[in-house]
C-alpha atoms as a PDB file:
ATOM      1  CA  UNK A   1      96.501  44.631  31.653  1.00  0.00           C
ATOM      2  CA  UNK A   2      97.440  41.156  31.916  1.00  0.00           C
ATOM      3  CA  UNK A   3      96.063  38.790  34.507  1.00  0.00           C
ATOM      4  CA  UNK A   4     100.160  38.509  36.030  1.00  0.00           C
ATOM      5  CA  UNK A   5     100.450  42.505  36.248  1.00  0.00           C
ATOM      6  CA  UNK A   6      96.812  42.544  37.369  1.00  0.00           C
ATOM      7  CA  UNK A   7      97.727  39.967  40.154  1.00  0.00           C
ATOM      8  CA  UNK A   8     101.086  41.679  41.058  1.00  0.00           C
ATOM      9  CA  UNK A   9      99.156  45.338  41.411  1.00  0.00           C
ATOM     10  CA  UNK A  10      96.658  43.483  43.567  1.00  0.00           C
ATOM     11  CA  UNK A  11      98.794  41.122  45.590  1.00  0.00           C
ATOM     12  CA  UNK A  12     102.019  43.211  46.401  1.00  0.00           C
ATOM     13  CA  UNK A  13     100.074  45.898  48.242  1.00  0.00           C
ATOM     14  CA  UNK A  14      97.833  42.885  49.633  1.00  0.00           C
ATOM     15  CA  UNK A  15     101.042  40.980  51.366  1.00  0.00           C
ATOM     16  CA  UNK A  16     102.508  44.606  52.631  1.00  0.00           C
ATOM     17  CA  UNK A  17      99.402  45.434  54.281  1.00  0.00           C
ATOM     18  CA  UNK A  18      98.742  41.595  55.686  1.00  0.00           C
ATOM     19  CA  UNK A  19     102.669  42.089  57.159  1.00  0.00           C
ATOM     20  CA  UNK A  20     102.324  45.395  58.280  1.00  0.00           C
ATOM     21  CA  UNK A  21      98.885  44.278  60.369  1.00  0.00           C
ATOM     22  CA  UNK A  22     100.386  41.010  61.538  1.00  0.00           C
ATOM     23  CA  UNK A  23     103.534  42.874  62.673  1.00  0.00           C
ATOM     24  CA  UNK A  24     101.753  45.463  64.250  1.00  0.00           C
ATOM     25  CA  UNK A  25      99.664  43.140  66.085  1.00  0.00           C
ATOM     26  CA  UNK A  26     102.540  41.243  67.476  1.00  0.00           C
ATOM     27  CA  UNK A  27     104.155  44.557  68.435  1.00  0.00           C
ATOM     28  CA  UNK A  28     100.921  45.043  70.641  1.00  0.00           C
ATOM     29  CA  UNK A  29     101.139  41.296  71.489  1.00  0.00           C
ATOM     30  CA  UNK A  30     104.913  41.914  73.348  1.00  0.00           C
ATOM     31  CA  UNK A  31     103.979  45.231  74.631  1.00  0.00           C
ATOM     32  CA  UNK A  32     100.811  43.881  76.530  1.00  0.00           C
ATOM     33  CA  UNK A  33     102.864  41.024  78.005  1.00  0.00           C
ATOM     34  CA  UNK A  34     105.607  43.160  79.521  1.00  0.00           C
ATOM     35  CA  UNK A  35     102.996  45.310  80.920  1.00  0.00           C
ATOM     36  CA  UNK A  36     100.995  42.712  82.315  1.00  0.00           C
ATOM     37  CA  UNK A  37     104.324  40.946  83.996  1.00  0.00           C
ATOM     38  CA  UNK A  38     104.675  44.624  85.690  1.00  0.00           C
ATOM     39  CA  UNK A  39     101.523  44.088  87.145  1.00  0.00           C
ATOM     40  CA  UNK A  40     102.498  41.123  88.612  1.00  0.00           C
ATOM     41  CA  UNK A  41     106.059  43.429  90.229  1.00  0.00           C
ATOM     42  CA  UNK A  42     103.295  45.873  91.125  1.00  0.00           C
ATOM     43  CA  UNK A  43     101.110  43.655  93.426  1.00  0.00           C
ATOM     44  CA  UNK A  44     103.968  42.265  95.262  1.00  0.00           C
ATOM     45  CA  UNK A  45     105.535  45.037  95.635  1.00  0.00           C
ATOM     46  CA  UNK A  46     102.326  46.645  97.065  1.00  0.00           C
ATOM     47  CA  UNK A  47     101.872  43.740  99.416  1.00  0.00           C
ATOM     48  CA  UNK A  48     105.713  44.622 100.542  1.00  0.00           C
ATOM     49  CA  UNK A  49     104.998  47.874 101.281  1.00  0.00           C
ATOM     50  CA  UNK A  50     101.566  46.934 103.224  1.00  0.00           C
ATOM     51  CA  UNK A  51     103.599  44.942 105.623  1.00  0.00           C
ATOM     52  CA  UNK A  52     106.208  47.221 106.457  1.00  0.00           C
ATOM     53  CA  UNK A  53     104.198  49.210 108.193  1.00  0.00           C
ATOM     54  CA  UNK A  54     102.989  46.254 110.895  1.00  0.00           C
ATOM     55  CA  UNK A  55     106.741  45.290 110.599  1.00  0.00           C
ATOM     56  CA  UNK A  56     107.441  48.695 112.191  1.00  0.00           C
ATOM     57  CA  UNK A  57     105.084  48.925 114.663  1.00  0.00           C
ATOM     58  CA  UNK A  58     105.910  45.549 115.608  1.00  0.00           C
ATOM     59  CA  UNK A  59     109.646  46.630 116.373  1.00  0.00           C
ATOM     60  CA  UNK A  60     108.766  49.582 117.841  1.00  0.00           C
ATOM     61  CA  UNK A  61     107.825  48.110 120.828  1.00  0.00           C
ATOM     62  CA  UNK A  62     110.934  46.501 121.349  1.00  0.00           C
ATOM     63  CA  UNK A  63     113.445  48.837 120.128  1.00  0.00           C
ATOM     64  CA  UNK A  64     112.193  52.007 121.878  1.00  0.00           C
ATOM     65  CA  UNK A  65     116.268  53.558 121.521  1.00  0.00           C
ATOM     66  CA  UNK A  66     116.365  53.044 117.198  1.00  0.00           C
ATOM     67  CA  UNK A  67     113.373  55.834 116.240  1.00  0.00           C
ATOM     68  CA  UNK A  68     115.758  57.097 113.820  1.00  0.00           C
ATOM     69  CA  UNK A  69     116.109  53.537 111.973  1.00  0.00           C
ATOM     70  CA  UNK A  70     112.555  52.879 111.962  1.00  0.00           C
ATOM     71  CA  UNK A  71     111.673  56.478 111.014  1.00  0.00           C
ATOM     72  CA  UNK A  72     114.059  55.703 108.098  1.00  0.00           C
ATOM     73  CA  UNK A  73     111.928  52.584 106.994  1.00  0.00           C
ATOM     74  CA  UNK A  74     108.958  53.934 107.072  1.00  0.00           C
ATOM     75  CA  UNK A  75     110.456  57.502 104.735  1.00  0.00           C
ATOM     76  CA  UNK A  76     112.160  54.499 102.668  1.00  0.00           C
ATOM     77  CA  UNK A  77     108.632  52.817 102.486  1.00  0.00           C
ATOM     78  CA  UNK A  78     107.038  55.722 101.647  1.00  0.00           C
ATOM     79  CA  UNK A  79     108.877  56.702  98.835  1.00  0.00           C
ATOM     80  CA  UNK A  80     109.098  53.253  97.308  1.00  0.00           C
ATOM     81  CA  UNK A  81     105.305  53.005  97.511  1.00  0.00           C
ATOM     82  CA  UNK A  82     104.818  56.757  95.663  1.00  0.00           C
ATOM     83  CA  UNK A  83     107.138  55.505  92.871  1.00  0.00           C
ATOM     84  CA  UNK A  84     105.629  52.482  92.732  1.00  0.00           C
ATOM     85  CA  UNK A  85     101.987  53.991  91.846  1.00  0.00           C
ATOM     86  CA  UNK A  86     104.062  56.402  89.437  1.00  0.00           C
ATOM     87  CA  UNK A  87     105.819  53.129  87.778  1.00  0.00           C
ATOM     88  CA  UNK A  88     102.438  51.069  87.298  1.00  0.00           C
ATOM     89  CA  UNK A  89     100.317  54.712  86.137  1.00  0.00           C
ATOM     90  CA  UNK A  90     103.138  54.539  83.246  1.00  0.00           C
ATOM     91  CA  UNK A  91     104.813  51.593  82.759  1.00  0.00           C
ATOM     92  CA  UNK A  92     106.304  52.564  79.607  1.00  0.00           C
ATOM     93  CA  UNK A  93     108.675  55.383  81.318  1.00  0.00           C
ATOM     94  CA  UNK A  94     111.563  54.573  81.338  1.00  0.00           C
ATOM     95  CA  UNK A  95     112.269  57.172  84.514  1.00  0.00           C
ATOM     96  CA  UNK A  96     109.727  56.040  86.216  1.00  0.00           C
ATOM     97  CA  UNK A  97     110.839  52.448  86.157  1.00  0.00           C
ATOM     98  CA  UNK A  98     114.132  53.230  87.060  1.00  0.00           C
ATOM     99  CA  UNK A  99     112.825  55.547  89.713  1.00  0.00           C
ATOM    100  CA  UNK A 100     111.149  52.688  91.315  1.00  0.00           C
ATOM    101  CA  UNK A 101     114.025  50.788  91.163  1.00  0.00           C
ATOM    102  CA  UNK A 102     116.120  53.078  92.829  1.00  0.00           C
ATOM    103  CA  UNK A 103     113.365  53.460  95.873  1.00  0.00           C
ATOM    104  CA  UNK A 104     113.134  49.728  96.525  1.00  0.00           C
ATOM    105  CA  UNK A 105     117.195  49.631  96.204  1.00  0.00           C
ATOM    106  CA  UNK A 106     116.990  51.991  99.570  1.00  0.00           C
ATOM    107  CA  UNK A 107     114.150  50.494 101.011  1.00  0.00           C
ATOM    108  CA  UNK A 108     116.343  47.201 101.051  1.00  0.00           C
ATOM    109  CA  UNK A 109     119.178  48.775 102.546  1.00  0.00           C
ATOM    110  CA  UNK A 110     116.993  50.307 105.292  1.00  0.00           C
ATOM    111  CA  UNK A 111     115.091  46.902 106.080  1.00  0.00           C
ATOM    112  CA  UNK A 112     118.708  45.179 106.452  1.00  0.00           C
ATOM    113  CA  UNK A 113     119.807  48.190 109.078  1.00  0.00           C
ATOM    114  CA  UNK A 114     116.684  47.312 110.674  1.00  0.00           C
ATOM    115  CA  UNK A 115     117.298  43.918 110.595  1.00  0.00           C
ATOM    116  CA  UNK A 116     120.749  44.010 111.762  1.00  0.00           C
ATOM    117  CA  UNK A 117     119.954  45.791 114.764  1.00  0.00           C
ATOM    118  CA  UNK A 118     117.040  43.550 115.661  1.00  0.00           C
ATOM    119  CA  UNK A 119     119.652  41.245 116.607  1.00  0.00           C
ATOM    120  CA  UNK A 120     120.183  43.242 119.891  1.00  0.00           C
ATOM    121  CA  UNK A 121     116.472  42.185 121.020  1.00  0.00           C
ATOM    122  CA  UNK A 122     115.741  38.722 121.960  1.00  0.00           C
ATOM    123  CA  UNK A 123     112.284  39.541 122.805  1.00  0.00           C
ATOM    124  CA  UNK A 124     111.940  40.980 119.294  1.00  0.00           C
ATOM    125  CA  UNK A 125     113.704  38.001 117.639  1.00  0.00           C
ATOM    126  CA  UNK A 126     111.564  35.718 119.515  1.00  0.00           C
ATOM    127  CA  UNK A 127     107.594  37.590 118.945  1.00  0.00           C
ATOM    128  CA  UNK A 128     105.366  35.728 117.660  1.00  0.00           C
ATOM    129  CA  UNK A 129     103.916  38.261 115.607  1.00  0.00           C
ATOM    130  CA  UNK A 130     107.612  39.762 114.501  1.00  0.00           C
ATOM    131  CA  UNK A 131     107.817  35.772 113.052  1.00  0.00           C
ATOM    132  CA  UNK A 132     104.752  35.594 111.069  1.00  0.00           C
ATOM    133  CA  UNK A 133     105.725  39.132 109.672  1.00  0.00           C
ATOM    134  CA  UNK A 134     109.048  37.689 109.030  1.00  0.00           C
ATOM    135  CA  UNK A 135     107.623  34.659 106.918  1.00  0.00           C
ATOM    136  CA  UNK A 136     105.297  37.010 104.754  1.00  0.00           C
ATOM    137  CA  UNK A 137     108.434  39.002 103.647  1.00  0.00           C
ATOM    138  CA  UNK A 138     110.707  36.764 102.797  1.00  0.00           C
ATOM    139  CA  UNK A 139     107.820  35.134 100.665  1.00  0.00           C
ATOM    140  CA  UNK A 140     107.112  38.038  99.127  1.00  0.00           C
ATOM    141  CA  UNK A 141     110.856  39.055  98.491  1.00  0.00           C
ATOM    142  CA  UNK A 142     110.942  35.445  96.632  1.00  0.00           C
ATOM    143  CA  UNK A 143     107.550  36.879  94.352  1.00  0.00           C
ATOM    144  CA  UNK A 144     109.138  40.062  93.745  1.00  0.00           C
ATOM    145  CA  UNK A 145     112.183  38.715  92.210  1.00  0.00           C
ATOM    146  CA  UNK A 146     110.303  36.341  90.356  1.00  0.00           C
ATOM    147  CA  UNK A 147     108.274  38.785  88.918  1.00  0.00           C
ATOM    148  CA  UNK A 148     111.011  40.888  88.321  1.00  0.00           C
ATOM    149  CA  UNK A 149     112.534  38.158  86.213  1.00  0.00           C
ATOM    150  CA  UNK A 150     109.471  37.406  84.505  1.00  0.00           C
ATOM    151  CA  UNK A 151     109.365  41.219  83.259  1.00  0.00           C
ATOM    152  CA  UNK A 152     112.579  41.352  82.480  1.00  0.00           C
ATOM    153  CA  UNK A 153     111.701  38.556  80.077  1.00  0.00           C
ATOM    154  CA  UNK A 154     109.327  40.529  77.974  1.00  0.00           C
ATOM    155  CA  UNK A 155     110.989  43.785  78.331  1.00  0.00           C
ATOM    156  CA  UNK A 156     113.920  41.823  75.839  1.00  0.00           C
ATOM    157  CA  UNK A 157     111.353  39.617  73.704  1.00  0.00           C
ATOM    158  CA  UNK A 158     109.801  43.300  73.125  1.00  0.00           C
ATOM    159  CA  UNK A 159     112.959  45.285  72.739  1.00  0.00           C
ATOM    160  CA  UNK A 160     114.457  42.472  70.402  1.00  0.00           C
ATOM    161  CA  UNK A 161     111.469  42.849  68.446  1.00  0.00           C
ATOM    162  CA  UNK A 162     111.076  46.521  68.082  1.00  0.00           C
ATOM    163  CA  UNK A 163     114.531  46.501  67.006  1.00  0.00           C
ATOM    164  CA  UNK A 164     114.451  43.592  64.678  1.00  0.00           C
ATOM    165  CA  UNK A 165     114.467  44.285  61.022  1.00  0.00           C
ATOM    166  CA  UNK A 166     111.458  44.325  59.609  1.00  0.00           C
ATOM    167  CA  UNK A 167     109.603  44.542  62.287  1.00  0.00           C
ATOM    168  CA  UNK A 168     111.683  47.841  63.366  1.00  0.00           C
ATOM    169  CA  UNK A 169     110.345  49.880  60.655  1.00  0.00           C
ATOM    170  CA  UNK A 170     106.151  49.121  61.772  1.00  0.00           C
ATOM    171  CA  UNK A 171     108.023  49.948  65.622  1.00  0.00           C
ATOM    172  CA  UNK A 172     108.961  53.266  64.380  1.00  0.00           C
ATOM    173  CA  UNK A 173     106.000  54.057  62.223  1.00  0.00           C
ATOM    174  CA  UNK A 174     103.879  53.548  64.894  1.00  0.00           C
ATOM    175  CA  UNK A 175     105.649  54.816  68.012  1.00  0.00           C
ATOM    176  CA  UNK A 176     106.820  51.912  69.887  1.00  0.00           C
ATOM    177  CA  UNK A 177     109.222  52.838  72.091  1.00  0.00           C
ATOM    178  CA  UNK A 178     111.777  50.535  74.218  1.00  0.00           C
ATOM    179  CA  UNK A 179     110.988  49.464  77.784  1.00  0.00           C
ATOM    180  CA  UNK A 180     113.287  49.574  80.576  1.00  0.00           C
ATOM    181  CA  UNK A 181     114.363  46.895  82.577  1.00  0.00           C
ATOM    182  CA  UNK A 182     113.450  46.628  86.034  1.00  0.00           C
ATOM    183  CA  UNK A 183     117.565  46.611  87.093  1.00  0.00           C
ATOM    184  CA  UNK A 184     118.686  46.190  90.809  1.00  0.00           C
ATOM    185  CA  UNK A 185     121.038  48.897  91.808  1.00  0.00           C
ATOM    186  CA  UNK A 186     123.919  47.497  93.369  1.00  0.00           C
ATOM    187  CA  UNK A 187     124.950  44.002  94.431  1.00  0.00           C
ATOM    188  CA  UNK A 188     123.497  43.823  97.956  1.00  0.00           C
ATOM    189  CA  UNK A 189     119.976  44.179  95.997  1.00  0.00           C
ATOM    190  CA  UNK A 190     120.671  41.169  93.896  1.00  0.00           C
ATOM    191  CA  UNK A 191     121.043  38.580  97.347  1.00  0.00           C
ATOM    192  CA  UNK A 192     117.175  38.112  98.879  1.00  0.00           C
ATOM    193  CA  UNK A 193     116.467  39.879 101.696  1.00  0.00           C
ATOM    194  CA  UNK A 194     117.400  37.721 104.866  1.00  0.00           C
ATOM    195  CA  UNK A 195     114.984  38.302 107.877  1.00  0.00           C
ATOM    196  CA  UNK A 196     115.832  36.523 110.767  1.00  0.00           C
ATOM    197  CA  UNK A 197     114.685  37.245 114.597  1.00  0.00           C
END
């Protein structure tokens, strides 16, 4: 053999296996970044759900005649926070995700009926503790849509790449699937939450 065929035998495979490890790797790369940004959804949307609770308790008091509307949160909480610990156990299904999204869609309509009556108590609009509850949600509602956006992001670098030639044919060798997107339901979820006593 002749040192050209000898380098061609040797170097062909070489580059195929130095593309198929570099691809691979940046497969991982994209896959690890949208997972991460979840994590970042999944502690503000944890911290959400912690102060719902001392949001209800705090109305309570006031709105002794709406148990049915602050039963309703507090379901609407609960759900949102069981498919939020299904979400972040599997980031990577896709029913899951959507799942979650679905919850928080109904946990914001339930916190706006709650918020809508609240207007009928001064006392409640005017609590000092009601306030500083009010504060910590609406910065938290500005997190969570960051965050949101954020993993978004690398859901589409990710996606684009697993469905990118070449790099599409190491995605389906090796099992990498598509994320979902983290998609607000209907148009009232896409306006930030407006809390005000």
């Amino acid at each position: 053999m002749g040192p050209v065929i000898l380098t061609l035998v040797i170097g062909i495979p070489a580059v195929l296996i130095i593309f198929v490890i570099v691809a691979y790797n940046g497969l991982v790369q994209l896959r690890n970044r949208y997972k991460n940004a979840f994590a970042q959804i999944d502690v503000q949307l944890k911290r959400r759900h912690d102060l719902i609770p001392n949001l209800v308790e705090t109305a309570k008091g006031f709105m002794k005649h709406e148990r049915e509307t602050l039963e309703a949160v507090i379901q609407a909480r609960n759900a949102a926070e069981s498919a939020r610990q299904q979400a972040s156990a599997n980031v990577g299904d896709a029913a899951a995700v959507q799942g979650l999204a679905q919850a928080e869609s109904g946990l914001g309509g339930v916190l706006g009926r709650l918020f809508a009556l609240s207007e009928a108590y001064p006392d409640l609009k005017s609590n000092q503790n009601m306030l500083q509850l009010q504060e910590e949600l609406t910065s938290t509602e500005s997190k969570v849509a960051f965050s949101r956006q954020a993993y978004n992001d690398a859901v589409m670098n990710y996606n684009n790449k697993i469905e990118m030639f070449p790099s599409n044919l190491i995605a389906g060798t090796f099992n990498f699937v598509p994320a979902t997107l983290f998609e607000v339901s209907d148009d009232s979820e896409r306006e930030a939450v407006k809390v005000e006593f």
